[in-house]
C-alpha atoms as a PDB file:
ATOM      1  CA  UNK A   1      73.419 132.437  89.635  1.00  0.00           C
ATOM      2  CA  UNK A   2      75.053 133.351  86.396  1.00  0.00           C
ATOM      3  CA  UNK A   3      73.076 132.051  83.342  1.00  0.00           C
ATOM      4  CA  UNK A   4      75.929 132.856  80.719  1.00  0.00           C
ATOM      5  CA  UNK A   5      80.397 132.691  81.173  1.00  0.00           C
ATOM      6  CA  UNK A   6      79.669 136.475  80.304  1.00  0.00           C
ATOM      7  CA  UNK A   7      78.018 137.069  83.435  1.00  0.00           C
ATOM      8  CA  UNK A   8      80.075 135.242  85.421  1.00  0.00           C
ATOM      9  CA  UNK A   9      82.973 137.671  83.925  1.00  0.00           C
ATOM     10  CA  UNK A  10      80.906 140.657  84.890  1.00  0.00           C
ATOM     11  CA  UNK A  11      80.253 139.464  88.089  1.00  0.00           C
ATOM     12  CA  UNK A  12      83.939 139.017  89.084  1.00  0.00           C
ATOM     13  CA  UNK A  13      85.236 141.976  87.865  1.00  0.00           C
ATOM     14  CA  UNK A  14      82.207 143.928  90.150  1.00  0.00           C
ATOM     15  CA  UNK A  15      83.146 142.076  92.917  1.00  0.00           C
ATOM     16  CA  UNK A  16      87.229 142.958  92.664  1.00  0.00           C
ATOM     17  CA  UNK A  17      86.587 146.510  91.840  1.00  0.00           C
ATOM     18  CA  UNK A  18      84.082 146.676  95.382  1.00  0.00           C
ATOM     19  CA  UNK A  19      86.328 145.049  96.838  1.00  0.00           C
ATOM     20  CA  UNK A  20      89.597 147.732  95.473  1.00  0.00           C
ATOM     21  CA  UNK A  21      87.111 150.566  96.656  1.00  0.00           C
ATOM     22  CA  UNK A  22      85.952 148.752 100.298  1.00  0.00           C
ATOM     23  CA  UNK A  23      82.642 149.007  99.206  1.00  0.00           C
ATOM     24  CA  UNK A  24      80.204 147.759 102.056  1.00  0.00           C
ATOM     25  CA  UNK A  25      78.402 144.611 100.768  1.00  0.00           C
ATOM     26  CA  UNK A  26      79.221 141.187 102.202  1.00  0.00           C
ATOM     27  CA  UNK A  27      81.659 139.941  99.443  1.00  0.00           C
ATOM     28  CA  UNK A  28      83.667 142.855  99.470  1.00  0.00           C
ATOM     29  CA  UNK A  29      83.665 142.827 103.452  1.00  0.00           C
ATOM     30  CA  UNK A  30      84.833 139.724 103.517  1.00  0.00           C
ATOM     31  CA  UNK A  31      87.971 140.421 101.396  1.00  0.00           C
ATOM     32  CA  UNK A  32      89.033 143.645 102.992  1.00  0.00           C
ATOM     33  CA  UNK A  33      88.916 142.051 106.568  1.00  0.00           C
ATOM     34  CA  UNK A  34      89.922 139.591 108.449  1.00  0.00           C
ATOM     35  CA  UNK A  35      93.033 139.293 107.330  1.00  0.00           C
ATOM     36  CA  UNK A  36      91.836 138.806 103.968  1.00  0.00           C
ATOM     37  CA  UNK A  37      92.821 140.887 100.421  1.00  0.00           C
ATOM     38  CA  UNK A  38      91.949 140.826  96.546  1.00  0.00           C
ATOM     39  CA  UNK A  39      95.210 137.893  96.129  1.00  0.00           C
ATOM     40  CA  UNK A  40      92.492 135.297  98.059  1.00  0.00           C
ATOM     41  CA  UNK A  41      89.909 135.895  95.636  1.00  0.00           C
ATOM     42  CA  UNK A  42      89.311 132.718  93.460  1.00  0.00           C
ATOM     43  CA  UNK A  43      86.315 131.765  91.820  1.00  0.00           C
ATOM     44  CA  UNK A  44      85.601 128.340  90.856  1.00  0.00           C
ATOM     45  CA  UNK A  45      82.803 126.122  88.891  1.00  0.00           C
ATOM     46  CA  UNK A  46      81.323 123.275  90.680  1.00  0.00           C
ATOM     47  CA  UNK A  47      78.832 121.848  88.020  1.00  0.00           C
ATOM     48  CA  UNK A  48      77.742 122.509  84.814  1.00  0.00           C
ATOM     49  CA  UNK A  49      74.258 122.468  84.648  1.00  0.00           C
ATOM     50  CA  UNK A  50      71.204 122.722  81.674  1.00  0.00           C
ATOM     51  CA  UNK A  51      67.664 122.493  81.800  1.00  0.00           C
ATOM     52  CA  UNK A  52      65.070 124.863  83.425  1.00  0.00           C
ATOM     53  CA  UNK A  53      65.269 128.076  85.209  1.00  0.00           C
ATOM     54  CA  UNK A  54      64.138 126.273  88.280  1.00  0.00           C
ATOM     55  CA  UNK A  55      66.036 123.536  88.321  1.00  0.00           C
ATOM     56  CA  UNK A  56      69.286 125.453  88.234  1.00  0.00           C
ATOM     57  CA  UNK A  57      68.235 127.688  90.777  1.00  0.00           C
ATOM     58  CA  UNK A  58      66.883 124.225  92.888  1.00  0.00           C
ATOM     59  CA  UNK A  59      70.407 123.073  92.185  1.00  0.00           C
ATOM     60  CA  UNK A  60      72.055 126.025  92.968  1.00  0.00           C
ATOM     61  CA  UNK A  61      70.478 126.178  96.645  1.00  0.00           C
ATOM     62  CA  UNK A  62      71.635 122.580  96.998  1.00  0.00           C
ATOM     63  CA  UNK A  63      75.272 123.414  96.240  1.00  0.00           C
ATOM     64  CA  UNK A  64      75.220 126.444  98.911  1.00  0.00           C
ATOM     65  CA  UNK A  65      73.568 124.053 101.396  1.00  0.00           C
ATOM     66  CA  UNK A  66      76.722 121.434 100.605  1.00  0.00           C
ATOM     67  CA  UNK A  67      79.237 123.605 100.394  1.00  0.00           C
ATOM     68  CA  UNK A  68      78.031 125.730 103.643  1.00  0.00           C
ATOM     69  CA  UNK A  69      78.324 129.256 102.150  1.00  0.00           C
ATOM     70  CA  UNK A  70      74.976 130.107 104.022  1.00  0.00           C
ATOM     71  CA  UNK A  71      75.043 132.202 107.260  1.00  0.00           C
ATOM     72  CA  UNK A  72      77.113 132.102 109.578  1.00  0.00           C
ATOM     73  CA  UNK A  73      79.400 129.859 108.012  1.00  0.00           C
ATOM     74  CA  UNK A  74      79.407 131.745 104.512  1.00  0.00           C
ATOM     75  CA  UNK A  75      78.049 135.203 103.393  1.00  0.00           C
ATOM     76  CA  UNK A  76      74.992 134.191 101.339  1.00  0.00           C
ATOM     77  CA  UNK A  77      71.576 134.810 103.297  1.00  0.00           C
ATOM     78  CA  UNK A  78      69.113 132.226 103.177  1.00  0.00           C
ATOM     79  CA  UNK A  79      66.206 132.561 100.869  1.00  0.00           C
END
């Protein structure tokens, strides 16, 4: 979870630049296989939230349950 738009920007430009190299962690898997490349990488917002450390993080696991980025139907592990 990205607390700042700062991090967010960091985060992005790690993830293109693993995936550029074919670096072996999941994102960057998923983009240099399957038919997949760096021009299908979008990143998006769904909400923008305030108020505690754990309720973003409570919200954040209810937006990966929603959206179904868990295993096997996404690449995040489940905590």
């Amino acid at each position: 979870m990205w607390e700042r738009p700062a991090e967010l920007c960091t985060s992005d430009i790690l993830n293109l630049s693993r995936i550029r190299i074919q670096h072996s962690d999941p994102v960057a898997e998923h983009f240099y296989t399957d038919g997949h490349s760096m021009d299908d990488f979008q990143i998006m917002g769904v909400e923008k939230l305030s108020g505690s450390d754990e309720y973003r993080k409570t919200m954040e696991q209810l937006w990966k349950s929603k959206l179904r980025t868990y295993r096997p139907y996404g690449i995040n592990a489940q905590e």
